[in-house]
PDB file of N, CA and C in Angstrom:
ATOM      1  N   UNK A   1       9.694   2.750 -10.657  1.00  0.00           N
ATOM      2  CA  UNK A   1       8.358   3.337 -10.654  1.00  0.00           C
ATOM      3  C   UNK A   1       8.438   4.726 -10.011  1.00  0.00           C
ATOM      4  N   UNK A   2       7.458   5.992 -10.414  1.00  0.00           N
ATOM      5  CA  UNK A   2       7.656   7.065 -10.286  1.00  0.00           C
ATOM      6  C   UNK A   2       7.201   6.819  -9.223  1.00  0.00           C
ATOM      7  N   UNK A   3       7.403   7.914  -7.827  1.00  0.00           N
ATOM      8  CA  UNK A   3       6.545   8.221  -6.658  1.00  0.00           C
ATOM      9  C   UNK A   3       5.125   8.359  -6.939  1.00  0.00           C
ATOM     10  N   UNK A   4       4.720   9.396  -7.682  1.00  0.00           N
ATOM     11  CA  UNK A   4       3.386   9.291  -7.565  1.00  0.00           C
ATOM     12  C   UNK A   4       2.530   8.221  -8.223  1.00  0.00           C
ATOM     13  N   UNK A   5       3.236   7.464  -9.115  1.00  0.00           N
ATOM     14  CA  UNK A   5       2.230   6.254  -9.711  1.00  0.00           C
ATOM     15  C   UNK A   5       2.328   4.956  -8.481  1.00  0.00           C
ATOM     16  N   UNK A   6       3.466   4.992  -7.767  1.00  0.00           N
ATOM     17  CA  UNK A   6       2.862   4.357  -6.629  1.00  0.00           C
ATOM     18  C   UNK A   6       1.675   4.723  -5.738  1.00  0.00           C
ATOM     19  N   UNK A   7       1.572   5.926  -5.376  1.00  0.00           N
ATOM     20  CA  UNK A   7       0.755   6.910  -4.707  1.00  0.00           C
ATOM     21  C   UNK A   7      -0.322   6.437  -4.774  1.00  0.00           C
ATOM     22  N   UNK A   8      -0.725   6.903  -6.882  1.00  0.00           N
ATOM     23  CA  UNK A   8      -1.954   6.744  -6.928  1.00  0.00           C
ATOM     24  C   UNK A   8      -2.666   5.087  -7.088  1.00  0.00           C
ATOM     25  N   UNK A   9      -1.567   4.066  -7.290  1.00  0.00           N
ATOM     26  CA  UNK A   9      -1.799   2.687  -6.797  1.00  0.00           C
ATOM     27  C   UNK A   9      -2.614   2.520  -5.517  1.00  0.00           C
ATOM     28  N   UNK A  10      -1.850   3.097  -4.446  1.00  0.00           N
ATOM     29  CA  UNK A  10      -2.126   3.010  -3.307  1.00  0.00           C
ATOM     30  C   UNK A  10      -3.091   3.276  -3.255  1.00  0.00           C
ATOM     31  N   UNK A  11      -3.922   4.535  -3.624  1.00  0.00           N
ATOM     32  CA  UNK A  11      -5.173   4.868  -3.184  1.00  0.00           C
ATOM     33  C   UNK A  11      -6.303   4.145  -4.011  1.00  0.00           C
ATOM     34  N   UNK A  12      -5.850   3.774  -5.349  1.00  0.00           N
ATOM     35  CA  UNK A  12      -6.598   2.742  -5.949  1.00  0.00           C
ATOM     36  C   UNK A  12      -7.011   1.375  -4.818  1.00  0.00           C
ATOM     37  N   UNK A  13      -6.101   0.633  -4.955  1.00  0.00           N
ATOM     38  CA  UNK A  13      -6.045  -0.428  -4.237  1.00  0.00           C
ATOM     39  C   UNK A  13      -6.897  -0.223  -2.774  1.00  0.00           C
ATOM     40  N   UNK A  14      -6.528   0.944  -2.278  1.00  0.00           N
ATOM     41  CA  UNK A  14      -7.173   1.291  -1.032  1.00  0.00           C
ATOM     42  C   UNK A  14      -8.767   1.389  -1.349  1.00  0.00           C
ATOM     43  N   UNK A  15      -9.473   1.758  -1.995  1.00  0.00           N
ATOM     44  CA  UNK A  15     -10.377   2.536  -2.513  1.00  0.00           C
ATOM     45  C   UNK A  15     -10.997   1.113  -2.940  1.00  0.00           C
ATOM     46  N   UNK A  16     -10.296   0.366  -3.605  1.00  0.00           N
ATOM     47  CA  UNK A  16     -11.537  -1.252  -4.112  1.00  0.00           C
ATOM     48  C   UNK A  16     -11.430  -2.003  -2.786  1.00  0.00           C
ATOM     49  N   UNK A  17     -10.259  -2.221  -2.177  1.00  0.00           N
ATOM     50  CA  UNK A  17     -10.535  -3.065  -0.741  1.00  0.00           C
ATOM     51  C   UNK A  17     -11.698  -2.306  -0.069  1.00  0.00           C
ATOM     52  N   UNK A  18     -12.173  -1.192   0.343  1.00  0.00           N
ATOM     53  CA  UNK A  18     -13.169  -0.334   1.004  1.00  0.00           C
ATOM     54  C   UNK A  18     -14.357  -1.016   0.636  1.00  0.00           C
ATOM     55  N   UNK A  19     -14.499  -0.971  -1.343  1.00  0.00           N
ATOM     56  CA  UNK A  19     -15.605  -1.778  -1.529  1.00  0.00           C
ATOM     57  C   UNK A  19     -15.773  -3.085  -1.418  1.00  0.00           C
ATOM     58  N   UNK A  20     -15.154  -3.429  -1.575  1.00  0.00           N
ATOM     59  CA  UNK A  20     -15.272  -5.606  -1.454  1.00  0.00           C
ATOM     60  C   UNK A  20     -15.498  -5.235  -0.082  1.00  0.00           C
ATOM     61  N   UNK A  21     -14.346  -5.092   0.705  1.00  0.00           N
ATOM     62  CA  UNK A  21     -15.057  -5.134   2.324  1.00  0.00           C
ATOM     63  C   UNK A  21     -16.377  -4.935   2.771  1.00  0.00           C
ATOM     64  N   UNK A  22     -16.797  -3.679   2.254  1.00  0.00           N
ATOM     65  CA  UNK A  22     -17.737  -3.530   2.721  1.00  0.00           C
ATOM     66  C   UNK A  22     -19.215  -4.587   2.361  1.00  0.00           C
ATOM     67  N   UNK A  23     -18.756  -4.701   1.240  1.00  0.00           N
ATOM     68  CA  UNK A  23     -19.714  -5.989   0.472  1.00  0.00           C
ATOM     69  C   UNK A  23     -20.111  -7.386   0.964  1.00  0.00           C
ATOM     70  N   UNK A  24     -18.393  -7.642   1.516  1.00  0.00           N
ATOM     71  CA  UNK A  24     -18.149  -9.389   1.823  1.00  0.00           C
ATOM     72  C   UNK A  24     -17.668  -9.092   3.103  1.00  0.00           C
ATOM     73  N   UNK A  25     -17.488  -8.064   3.360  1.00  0.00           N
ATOM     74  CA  UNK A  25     -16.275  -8.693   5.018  1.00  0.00           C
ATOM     75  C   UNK A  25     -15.089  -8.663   4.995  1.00  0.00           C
ATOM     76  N   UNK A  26     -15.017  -7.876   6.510  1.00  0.00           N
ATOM     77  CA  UNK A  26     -13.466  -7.971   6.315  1.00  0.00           C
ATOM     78  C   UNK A  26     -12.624  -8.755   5.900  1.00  0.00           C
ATOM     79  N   UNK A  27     -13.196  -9.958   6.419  1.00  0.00           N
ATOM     80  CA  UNK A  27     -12.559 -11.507   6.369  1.00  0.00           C
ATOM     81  C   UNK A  27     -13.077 -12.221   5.174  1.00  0.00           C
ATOM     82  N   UNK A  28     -13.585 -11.898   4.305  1.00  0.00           N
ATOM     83  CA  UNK A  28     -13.981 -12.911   2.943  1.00  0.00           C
ATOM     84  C   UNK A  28     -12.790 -12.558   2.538  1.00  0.00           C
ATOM     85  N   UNK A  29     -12.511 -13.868   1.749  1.00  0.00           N
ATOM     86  CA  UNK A  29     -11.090 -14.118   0.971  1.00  0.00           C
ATOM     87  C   UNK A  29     -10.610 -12.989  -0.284  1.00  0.00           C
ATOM     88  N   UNK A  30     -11.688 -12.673  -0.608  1.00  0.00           N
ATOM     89  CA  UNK A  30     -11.242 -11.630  -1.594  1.00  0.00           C
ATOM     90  C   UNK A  30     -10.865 -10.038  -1.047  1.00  0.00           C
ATOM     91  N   UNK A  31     -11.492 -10.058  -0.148  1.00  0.00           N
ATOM     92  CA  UNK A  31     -10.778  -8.736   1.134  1.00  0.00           C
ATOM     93  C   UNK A  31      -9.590  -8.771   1.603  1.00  0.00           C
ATOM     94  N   UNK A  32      -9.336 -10.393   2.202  1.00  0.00           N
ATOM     95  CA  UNK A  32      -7.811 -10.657   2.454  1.00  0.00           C
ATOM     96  C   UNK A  32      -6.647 -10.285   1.453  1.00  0.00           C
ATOM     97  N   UNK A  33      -6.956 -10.938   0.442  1.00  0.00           N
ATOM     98  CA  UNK A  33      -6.180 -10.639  -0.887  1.00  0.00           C
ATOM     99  C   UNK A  33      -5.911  -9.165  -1.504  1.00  0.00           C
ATOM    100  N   UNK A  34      -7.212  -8.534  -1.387  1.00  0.00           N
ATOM    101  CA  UNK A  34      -6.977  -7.229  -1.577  1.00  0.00           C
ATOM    102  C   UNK A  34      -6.239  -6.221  -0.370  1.00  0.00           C
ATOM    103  N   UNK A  35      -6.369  -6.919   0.829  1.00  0.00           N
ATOM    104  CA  UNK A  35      -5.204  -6.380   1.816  1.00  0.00           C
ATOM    105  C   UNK A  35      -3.806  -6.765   1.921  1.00  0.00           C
ATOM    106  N   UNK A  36      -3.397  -7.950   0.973  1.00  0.00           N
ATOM    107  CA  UNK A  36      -2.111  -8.208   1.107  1.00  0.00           C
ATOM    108  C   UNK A  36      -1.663  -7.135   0.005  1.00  0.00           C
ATOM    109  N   UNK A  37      -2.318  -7.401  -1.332  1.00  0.00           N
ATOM    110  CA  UNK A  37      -1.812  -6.221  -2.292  1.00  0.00           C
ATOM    111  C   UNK A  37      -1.573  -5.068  -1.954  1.00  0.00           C
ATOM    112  N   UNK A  38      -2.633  -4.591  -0.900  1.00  0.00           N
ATOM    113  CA  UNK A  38      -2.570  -3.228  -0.346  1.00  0.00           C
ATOM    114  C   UNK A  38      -0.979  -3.226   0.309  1.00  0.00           C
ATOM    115  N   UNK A  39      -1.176  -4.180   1.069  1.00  0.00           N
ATOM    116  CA  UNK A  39       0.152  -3.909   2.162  1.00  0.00           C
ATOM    117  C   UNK A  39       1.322  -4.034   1.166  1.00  0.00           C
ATOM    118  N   UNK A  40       1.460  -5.314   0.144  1.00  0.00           N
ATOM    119  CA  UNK A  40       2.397  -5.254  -0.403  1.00  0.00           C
ATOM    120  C   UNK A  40       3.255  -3.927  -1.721  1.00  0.00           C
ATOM    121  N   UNK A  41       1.865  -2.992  -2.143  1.00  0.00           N
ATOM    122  CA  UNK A  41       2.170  -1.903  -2.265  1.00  0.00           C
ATOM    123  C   UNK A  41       2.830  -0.580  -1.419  1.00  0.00           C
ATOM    124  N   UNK A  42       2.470  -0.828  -0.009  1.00  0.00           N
ATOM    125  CA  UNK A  42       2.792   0.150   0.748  1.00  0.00           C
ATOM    126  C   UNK A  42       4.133   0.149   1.327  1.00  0.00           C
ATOM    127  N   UNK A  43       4.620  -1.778   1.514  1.00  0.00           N
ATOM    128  CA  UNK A  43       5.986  -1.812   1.387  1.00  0.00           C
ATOM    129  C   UNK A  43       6.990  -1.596   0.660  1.00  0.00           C
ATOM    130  N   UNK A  44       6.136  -1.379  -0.689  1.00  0.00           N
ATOM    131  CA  UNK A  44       7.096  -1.032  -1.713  1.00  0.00           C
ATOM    132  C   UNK A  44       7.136   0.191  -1.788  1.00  0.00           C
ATOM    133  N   UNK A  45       6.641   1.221  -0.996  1.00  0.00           N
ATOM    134  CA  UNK A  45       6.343   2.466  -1.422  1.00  0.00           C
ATOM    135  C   UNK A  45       7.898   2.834  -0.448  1.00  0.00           C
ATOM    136  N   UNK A  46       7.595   2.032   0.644  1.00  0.00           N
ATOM    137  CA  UNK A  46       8.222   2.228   2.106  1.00  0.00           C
ATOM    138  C   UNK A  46      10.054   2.175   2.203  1.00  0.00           C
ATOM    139  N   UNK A  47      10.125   0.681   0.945  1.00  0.00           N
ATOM    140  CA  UNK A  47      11.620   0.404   0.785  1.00  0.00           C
ATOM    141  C   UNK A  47      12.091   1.320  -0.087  1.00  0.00           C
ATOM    142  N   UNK A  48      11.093   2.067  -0.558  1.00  0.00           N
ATOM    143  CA  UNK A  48      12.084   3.034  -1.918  1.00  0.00           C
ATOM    144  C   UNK A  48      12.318   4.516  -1.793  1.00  0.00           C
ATOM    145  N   UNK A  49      10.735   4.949  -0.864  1.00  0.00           N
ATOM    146  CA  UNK A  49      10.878   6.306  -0.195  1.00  0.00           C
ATOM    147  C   UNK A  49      11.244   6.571   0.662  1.00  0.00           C
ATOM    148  N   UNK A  50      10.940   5.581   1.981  1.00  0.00           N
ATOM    149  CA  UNK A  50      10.602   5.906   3.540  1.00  0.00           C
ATOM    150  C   UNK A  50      12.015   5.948   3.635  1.00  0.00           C
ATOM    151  N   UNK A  51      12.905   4.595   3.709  1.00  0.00           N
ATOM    152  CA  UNK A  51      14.282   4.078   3.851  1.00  0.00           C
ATOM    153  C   UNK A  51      15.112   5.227   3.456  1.00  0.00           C
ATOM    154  N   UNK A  52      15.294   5.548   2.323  1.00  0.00           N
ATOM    155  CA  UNK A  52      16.255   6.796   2.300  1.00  0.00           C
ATOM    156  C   UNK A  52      16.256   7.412   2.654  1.00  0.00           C
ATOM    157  N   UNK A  53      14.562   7.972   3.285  1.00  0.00           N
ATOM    158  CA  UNK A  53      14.716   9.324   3.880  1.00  0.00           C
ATOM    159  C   UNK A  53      15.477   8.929   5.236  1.00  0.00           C
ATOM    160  N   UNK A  54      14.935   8.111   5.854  1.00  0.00           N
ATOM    161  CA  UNK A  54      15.233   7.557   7.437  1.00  0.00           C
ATOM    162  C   UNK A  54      17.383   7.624   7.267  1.00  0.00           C
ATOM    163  N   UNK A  55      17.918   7.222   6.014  1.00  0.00           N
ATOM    164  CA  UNK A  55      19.148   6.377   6.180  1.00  0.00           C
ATOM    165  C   UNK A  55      19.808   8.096   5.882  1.00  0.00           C
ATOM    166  N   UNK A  56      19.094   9.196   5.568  1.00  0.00           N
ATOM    167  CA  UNK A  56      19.580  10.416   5.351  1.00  0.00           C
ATOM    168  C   UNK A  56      19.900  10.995   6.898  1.00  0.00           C
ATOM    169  N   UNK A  57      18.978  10.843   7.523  1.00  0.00           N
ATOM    170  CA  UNK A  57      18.916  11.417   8.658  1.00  0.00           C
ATOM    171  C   UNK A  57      20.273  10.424   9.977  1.00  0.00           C
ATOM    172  N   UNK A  58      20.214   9.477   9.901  1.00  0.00           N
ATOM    173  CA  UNK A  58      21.251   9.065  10.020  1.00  0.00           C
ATOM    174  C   UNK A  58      23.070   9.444   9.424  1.00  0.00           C
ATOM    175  N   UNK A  59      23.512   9.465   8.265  1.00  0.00           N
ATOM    176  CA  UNK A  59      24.627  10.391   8.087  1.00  0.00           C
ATOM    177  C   UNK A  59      24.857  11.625   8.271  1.00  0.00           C
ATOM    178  N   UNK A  60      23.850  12.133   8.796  1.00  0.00           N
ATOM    179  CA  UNK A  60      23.937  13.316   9.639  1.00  0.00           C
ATOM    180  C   UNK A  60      24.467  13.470  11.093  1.00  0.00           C
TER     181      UNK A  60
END
């Protein structure tokens, strides 16, 4: 997946959790769910971008 189509995932995903939350609660089940997706997007953003950059700075 390209960088930025994760990106703009992210801010999707970010952007409908805002609304359900605000609708149902932090804690209604469909908020939860939309925060695991969230998170589970951001880890994926994390193992593919963040990590290399971090493992660059290290062989240095």
């Amino acid at each position: 997946m390209v960088k930025q189509d994760i990106v703009t995932l992210i801010e999707k995903k970010r952007a409908e959790l805002y609304k359900v939350a605000t609708k149902n609660g932090l804690t209604s089940s469909i908020a939860i769910r939309y925060s695991q997706e969230l998170d589970h997007l951001i880890n994926e953003y994390n193992r593919a971008y963040i990590t290399k950059i971090s493992s660059s700075f290290v062989a240095q």
